[in-house]
N, C-alpha and C. Protein backbone atom coordinates (compact mmCIF):
# COMPACT_ATOMS: atom_id res chain seq x y z
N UNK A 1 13.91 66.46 58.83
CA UNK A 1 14.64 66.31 57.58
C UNK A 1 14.93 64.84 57.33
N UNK A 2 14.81 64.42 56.31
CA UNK A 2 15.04 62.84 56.08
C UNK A 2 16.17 62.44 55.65
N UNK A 3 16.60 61.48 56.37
CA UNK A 3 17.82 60.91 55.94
C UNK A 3 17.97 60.67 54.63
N UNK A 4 19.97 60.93 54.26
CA UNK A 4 20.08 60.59 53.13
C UNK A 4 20.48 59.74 52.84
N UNK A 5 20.39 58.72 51.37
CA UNK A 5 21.19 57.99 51.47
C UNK A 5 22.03 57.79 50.34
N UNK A 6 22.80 56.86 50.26
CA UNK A 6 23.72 56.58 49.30
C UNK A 6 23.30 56.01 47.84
N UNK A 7 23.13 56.50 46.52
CA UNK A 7 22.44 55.67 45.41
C UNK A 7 23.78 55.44 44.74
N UNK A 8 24.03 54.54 44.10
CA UNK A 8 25.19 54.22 43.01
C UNK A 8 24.56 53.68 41.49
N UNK A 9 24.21 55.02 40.66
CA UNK A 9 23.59 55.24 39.36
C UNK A 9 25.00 54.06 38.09
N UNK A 10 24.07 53.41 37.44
CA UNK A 10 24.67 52.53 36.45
C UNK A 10 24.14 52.94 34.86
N UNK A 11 24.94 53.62 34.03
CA UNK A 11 24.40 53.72 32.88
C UNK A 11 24.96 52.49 31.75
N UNK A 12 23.72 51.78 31.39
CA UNK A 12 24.21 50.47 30.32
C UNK A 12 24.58 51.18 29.24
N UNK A 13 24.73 52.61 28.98
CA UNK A 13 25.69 53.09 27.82
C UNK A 13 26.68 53.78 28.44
N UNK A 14 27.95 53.53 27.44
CA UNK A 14 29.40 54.16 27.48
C UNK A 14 29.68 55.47 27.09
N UNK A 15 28.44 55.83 25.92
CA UNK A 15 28.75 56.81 25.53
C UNK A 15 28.84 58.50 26.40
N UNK A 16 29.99 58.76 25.88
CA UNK A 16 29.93 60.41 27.02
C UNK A 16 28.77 61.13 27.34
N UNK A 17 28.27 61.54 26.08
CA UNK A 17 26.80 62.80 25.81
C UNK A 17 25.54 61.39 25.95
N UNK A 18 25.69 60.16 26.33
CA UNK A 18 24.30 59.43 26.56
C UNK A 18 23.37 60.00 27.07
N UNK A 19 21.93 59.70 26.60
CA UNK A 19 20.62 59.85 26.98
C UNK A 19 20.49 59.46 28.33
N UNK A 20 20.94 58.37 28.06
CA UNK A 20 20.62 57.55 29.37
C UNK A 20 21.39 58.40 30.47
N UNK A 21 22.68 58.71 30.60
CA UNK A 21 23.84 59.58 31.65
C UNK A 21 22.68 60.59 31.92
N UNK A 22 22.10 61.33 30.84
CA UNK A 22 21.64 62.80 31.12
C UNK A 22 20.47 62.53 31.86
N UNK A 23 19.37 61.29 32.03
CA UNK A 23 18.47 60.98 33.00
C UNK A 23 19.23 60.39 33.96
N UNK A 24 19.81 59.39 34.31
CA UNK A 24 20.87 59.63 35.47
C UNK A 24 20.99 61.05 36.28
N UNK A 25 21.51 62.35 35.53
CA UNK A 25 22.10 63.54 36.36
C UNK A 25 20.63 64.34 36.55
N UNK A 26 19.71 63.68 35.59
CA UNK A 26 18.70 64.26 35.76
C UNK A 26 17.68 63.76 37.05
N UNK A 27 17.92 62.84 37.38
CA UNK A 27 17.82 62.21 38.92
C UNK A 27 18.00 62.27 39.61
N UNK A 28 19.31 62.31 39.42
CA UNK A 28 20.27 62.90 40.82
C UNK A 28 19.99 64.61 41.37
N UNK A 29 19.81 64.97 40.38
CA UNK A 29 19.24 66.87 40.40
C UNK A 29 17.54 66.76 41.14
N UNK A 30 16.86 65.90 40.61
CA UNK A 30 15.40 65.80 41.22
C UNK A 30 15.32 65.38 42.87
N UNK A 31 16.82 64.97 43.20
CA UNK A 31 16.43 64.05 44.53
C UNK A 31 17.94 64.36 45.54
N UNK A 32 17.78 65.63 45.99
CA UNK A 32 18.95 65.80 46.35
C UNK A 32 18.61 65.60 47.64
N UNK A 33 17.57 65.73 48.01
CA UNK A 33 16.70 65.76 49.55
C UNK A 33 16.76 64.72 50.13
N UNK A 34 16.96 63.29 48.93
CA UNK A 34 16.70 62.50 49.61
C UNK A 34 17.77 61.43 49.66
N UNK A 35 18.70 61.75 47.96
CA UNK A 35 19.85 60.63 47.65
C UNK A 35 20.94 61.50 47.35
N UNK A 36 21.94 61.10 48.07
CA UNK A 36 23.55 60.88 47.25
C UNK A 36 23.62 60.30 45.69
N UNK A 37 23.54 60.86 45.05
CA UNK A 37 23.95 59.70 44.05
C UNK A 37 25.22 59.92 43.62
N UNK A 38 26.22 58.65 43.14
CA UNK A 38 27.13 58.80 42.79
C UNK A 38 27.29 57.73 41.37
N UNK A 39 27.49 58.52 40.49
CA UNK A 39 27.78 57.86 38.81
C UNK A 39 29.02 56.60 38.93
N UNK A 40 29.09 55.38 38.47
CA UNK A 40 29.98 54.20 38.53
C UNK A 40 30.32 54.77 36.64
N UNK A 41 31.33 55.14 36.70
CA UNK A 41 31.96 54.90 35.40
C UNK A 41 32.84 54.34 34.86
N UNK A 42 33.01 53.00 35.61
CA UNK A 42 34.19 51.80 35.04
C UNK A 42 33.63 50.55 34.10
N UNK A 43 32.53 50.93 34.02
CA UNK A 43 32.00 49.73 32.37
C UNK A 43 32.78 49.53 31.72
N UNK A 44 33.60 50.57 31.25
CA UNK A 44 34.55 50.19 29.79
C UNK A 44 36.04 49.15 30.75
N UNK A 45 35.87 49.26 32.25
CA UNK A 45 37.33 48.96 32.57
C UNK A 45 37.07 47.29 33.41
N UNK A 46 36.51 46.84 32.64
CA UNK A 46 35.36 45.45 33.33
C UNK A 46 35.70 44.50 32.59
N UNK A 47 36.55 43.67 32.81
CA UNK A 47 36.98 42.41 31.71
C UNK A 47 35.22 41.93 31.54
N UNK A 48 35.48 41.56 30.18
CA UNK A 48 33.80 40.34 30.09
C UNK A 48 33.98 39.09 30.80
N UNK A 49 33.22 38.73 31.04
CA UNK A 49 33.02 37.94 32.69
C UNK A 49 33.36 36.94 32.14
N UNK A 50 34.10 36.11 33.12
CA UNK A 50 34.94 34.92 32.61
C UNK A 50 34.61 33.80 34.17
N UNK A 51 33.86 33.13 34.27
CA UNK A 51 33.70 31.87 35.73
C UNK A 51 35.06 31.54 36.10
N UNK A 52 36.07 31.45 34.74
CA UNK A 52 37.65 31.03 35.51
C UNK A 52 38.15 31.76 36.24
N UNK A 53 38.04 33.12 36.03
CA UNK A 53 38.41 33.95 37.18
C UNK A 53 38.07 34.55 38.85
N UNK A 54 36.26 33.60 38.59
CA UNK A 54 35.70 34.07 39.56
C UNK A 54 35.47 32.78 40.44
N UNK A 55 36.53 32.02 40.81
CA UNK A 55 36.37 30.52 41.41
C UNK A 55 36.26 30.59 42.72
N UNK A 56 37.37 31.60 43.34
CA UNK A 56 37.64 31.81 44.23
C UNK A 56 37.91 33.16 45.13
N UNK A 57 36.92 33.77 46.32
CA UNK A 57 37.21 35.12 46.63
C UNK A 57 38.33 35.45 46.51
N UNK A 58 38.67 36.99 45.68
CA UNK A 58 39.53 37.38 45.92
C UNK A 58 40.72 37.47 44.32
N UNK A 59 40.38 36.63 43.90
CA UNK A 59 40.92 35.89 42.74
C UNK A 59 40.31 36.58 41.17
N UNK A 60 39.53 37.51 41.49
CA UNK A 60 38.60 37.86 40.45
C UNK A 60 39.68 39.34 40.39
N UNK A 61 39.45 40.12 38.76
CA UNK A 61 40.19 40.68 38.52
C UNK A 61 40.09 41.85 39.59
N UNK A 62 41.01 43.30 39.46
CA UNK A 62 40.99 44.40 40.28
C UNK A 62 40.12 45.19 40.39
N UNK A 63 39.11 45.25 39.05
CA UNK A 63 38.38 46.11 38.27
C UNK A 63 36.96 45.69 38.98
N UNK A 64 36.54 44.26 38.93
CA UNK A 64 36.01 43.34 39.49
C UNK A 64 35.42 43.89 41.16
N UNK A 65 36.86 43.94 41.36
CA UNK A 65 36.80 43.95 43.21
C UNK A 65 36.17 45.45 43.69
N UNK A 66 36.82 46.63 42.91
CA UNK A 66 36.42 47.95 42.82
C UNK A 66 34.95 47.91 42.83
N UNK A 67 34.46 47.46 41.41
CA UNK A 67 33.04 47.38 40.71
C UNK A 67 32.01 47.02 42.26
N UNK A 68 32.72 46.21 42.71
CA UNK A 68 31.58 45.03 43.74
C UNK A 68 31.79 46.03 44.92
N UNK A 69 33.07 46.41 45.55
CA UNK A 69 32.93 47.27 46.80
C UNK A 69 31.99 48.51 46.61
N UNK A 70 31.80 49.12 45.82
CA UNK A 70 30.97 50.28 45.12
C UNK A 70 29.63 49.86 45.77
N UNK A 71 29.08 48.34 44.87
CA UNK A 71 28.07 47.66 45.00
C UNK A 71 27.34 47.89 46.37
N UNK A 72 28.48 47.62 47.44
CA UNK A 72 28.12 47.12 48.21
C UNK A 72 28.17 48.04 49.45
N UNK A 73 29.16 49.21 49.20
CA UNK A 73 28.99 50.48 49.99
C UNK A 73 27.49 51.08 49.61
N UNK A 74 26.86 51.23 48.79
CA UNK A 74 25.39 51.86 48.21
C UNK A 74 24.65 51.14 48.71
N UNK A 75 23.46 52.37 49.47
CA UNK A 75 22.33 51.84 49.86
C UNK A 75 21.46 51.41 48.75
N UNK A 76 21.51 51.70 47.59
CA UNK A 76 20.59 51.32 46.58
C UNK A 76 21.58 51.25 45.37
N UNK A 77 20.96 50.77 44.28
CA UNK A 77 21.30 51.12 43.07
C UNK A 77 20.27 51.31 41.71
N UNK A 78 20.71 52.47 41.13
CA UNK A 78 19.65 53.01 39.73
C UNK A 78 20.65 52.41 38.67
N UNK A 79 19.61 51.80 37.92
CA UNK A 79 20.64 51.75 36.43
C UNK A 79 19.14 52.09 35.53
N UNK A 80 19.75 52.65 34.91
CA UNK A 80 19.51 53.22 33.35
C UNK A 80 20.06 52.85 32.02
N UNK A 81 19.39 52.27 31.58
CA UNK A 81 20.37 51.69 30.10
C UNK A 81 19.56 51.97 28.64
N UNK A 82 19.92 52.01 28.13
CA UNK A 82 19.20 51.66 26.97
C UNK A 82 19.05 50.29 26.38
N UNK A 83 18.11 49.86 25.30
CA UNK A 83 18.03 48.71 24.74
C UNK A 83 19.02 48.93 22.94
N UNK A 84 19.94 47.88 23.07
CA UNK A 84 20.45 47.37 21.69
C UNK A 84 20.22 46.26 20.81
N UNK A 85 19.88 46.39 19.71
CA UNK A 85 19.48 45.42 19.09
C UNK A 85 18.34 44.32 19.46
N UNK A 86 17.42 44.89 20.22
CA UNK A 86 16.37 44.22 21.37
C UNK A 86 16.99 43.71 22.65
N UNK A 87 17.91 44.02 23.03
CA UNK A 87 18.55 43.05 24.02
C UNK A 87 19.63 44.49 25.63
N UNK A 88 19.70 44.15 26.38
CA UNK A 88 20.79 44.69 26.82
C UNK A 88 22.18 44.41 26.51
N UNK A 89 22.56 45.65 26.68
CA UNK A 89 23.95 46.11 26.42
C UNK A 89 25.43 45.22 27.19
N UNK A 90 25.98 44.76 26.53
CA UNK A 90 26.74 43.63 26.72
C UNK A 90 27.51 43.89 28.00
N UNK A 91 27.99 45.44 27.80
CA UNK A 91 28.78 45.83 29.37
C UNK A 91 27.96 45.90 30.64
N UNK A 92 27.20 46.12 30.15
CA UNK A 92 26.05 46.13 31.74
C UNK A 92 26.08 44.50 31.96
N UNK A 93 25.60 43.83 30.99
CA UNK A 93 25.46 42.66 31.43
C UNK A 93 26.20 41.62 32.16
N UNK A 94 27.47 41.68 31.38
CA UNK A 94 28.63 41.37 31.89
C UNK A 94 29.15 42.38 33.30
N UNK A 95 28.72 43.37 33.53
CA UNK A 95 28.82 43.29 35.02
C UNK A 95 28.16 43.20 36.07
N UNK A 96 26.58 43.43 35.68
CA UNK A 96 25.83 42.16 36.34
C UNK A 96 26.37 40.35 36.39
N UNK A 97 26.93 39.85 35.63
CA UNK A 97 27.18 38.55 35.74
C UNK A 97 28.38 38.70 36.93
N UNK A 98 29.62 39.56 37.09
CA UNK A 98 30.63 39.32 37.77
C UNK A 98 30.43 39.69 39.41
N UNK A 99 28.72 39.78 39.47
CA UNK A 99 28.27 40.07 40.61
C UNK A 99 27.15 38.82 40.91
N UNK A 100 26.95 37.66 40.36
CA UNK A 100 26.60 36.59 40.59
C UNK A 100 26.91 35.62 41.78
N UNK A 101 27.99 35.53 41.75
CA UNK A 101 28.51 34.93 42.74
C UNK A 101 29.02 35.17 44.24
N UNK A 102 28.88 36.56 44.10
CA UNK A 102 29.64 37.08 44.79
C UNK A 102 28.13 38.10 45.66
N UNK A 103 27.06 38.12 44.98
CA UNK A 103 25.82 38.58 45.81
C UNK A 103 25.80 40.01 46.02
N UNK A 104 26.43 41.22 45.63
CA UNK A 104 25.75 42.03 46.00
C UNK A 104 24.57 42.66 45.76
N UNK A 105 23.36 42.29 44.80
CA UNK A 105 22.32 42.81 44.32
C UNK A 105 21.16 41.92 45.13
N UNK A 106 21.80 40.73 45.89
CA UNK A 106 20.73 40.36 46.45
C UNK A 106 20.60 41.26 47.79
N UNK A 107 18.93 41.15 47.76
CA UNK A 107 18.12 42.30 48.89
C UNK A 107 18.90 43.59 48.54
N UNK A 108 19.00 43.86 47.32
CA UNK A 108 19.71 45.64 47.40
C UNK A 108 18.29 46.04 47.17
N UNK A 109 18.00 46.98 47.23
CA UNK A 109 16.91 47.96 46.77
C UNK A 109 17.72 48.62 45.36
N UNK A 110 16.99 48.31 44.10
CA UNK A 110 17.37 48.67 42.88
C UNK A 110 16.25 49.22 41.84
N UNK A 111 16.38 50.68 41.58
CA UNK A 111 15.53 50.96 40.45
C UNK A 111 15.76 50.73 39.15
N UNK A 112 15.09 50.46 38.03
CA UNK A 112 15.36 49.89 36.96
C UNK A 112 14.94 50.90 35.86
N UNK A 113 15.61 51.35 35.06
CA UNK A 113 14.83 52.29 34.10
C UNK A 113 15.72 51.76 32.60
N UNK A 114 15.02 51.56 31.53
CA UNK A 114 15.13 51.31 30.41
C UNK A 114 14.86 52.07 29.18
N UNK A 115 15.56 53.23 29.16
CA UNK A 115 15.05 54.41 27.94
C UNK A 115 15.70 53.98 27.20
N UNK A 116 14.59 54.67 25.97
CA UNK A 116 15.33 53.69 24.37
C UNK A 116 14.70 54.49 23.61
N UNK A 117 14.54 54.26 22.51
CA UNK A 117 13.49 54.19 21.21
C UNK A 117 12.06 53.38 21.54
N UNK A 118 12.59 52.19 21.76
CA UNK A 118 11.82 51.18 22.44
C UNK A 118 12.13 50.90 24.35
N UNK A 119 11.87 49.79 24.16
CA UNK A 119 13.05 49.42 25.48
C UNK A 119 12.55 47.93 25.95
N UNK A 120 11.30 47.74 25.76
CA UNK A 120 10.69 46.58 26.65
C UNK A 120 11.53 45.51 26.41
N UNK A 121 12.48 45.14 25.06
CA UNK A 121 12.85 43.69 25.28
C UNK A 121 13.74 43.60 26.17
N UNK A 122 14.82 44.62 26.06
CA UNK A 122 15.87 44.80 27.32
C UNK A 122 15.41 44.68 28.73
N UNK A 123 14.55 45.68 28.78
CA UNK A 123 13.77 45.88 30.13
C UNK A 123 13.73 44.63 30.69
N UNK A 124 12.40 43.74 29.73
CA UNK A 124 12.33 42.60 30.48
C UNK A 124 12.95 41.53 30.76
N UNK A 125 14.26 41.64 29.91
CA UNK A 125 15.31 40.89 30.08
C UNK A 125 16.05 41.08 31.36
N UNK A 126 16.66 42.14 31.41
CA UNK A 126 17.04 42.69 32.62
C UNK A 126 16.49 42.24 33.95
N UNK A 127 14.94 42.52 34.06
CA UNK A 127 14.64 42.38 35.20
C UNK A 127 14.80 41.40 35.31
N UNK A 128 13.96 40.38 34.17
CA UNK A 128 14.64 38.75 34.79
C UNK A 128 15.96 38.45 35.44
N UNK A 129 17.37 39.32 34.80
CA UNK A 129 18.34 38.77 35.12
C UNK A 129 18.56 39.23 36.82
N UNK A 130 17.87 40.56 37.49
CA UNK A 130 17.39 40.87 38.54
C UNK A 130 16.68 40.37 39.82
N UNK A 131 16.18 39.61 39.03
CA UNK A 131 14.72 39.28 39.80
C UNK A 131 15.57 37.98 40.90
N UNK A 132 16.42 37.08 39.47
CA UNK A 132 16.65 36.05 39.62
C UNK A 132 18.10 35.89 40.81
N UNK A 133 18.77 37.07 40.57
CA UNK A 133 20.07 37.38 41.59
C UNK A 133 19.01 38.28 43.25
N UNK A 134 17.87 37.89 43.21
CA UNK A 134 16.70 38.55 44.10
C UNK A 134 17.48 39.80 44.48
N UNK A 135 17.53 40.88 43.55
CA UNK A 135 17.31 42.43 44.06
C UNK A 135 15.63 42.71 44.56
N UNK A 136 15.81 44.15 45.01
CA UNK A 136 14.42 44.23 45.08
C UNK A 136 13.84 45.51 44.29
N UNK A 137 12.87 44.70 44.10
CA UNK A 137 12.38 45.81 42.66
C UNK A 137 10.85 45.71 42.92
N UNK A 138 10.12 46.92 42.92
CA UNK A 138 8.94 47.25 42.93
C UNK A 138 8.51 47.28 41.92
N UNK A 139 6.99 47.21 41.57
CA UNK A 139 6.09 48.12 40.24
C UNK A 139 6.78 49.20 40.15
N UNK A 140 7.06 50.32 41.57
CA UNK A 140 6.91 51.78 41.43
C UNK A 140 8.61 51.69 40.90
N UNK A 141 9.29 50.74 41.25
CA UNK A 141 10.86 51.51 40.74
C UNK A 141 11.11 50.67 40.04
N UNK A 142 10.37 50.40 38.66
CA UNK A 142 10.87 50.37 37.29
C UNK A 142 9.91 50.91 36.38
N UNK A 143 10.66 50.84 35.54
CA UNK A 143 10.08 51.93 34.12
C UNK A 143 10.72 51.96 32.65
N UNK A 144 9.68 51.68 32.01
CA UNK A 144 10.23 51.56 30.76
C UNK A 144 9.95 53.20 29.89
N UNK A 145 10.94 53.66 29.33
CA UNK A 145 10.61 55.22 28.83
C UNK A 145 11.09 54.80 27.26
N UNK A 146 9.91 54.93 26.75
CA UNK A 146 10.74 54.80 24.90
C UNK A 146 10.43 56.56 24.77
N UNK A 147 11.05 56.53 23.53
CA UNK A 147 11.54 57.84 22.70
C UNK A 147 11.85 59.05 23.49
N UNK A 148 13.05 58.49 24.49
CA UNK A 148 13.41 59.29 25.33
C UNK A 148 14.17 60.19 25.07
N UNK A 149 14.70 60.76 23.86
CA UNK A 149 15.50 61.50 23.30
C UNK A 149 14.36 63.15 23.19
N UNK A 150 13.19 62.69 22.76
CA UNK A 150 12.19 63.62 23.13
C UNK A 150 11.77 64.00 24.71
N UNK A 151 12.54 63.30 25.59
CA UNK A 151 11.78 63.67 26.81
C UNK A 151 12.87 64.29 27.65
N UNK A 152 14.36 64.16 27.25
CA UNK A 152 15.36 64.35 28.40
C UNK A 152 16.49 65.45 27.37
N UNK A 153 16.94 66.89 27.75
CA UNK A 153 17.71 67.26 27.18
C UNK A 153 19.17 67.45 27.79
N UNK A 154 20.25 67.59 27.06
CA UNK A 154 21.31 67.38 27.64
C UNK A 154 21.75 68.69 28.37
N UNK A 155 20.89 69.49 29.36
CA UNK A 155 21.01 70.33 30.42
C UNK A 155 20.49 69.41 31.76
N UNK A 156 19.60 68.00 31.58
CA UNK A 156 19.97 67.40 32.45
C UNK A 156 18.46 67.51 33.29
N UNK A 157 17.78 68.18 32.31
CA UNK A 157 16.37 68.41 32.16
C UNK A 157 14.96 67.81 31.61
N UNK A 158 13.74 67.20 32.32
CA UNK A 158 13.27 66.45 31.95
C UNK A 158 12.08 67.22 31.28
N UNK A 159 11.88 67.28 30.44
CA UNK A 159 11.05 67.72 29.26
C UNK A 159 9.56 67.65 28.95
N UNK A 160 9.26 66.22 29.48
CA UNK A 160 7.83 65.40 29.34
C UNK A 160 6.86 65.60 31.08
N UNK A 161 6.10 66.13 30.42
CA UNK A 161 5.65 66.31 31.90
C UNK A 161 5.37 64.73 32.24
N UNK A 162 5.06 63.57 32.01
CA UNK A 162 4.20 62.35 32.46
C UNK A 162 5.64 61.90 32.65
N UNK A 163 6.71 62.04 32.09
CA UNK A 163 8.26 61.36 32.33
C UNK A 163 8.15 61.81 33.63
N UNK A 164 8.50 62.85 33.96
CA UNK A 164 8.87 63.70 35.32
C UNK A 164 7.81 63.40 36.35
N UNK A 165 6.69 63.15 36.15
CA UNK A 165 5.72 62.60 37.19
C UNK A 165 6.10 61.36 37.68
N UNK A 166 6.28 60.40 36.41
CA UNK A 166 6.76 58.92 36.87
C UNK A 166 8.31 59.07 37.32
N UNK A 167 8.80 59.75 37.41
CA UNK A 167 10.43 59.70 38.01
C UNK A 167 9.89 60.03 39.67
N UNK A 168 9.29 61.14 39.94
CA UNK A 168 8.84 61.76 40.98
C UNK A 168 8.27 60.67 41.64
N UNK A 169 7.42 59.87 41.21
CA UNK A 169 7.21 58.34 41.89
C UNK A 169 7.81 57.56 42.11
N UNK A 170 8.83 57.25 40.96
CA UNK A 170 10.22 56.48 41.28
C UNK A 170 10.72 56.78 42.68
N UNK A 171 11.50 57.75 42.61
CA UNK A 171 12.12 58.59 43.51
C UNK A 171 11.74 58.22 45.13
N UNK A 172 10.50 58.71 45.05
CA UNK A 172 9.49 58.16 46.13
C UNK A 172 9.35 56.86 47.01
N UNK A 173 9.12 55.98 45.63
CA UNK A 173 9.29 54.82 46.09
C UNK A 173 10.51 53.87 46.22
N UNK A 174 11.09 54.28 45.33
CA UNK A 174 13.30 53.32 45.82
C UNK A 174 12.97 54.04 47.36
N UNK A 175 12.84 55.46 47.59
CA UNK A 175 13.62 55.95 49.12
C UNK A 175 12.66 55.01 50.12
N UNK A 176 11.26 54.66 49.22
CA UNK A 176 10.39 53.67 50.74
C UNK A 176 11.19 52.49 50.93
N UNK A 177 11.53 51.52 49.99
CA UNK A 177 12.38 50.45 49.66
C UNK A 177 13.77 50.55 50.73
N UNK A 178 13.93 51.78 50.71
CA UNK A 178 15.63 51.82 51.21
C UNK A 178 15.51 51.79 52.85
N UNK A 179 14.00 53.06 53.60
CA UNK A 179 13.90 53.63 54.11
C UNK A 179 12.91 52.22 55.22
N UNK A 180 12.42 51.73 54.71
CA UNK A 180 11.04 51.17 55.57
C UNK A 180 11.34 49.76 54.12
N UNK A 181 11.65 48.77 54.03
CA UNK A 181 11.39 47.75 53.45
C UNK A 181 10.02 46.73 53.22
N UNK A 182 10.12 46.27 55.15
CA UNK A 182 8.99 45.71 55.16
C UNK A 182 7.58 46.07 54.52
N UNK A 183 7.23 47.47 54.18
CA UNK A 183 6.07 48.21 54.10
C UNK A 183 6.26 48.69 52.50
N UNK A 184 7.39 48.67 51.88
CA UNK A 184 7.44 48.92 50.46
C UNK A 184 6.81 48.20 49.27
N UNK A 185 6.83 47.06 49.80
CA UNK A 185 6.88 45.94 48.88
C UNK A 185 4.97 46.00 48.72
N UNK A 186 4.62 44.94 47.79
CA UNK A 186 4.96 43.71 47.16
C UNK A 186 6.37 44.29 46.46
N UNK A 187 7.30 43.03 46.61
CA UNK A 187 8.48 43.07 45.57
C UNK A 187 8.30 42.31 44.21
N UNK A 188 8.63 42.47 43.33
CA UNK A 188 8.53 41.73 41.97
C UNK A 188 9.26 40.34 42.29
N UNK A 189 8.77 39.08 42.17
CA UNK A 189 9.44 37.72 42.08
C UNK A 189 9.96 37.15 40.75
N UNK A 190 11.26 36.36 40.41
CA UNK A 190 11.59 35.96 39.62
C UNK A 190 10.72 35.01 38.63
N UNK A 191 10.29 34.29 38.12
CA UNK A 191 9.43 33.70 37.47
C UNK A 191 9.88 32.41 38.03
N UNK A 192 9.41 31.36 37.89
CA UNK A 192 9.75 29.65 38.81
C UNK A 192 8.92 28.54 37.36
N UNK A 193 9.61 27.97 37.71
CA UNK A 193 10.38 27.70 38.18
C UNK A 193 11.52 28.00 37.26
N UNK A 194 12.72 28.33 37.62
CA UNK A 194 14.20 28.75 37.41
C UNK A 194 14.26 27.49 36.41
């Protein structure tokens, strides 16, 4: 039987009934064999990232400190977001930034999924902002899913057979990442020069 491990799922939307939440639970339902997952739902409780506050360990707000221990208890992390206005979603972003300094995404094993309408500008924004705090991110654990409203219903159910194949690979490959590192990779590199 294979070990399990710990995932800590990030949805870049707030909204309750999100698309994005319902592929989240719809993940977590596909991979019980292999992950814990546990939903982070303090986005809305995340001051927007401020450097004055983050000068010194310890010194950064409460919400902050919560957000990062989460981080950093999880063997991995999934985020799922959608794309706004071509761009990612300001709360995700801003709590990716309040984890800059402070490192927990470097060497995490992190899957990346971007459902939208569209998604690629976010997507590739994202990963850059990823790449560059060096998480580790494969080909196999990211994915861009447009018109995902057709593929995921809110029973938490994936709809598209080629969606559900590429999750089933996902899946697969974060647990090689988590499980066996050395042998997972190539990892995706940040672009250079910085």
């Amino acid at each position: 039987m294979p070990k399990i491990y710990n995932v800590l799922a990030i949805s870049g939307s707030t909204r309750t009934r999100s698309t994005n939440l319902n592929l989240i639970r719809a993940i977590a339902g596909m991979s019980t064999d292999l992950f814990n997952v546990t939903i982070y739902d303090g986005l809305l409780q995340l001051p927007h990232f401020n450097p004055d506050e983050d000068m010194e360990p310890g010194m950064e707000p409460v919400a902050v400190t919560g957000f990062r221990n989460k981080l950093r208890a999880a063997d991995a992390i999934l985020i799922c977001t959608p794309e706004y206005a071509v761009g990612v979603p300001g709360v995700l972003k801003d709590a990716i930034d309040w984890t800059v300094s402070s490192m927990e995404f470097c060497k995490k094993p992190v899957a990346l999924i971007t459902a939208s309408t569209a998604g690629h500008h976010a997507h590739a924004s994202l990963l850059g902002t990823l790449l560059i705090i060096e998480s580790r991110i494969t080909d196999a654990t990211q994915l861009v899913v447009s018109a995902v409203k057709t593929k995921v219903n809110h029973n938490y159910q994936i709809t598209d057979a080629d969606l559900l194949q590429q999750l089933q690979k996902l899946i697969q490959s974060l647990y090689q990442v988590i499980s066996d590192p050395e042998k997972a990779g190539p990892y995706l590199q940040a672009p250079v020069p910085y």
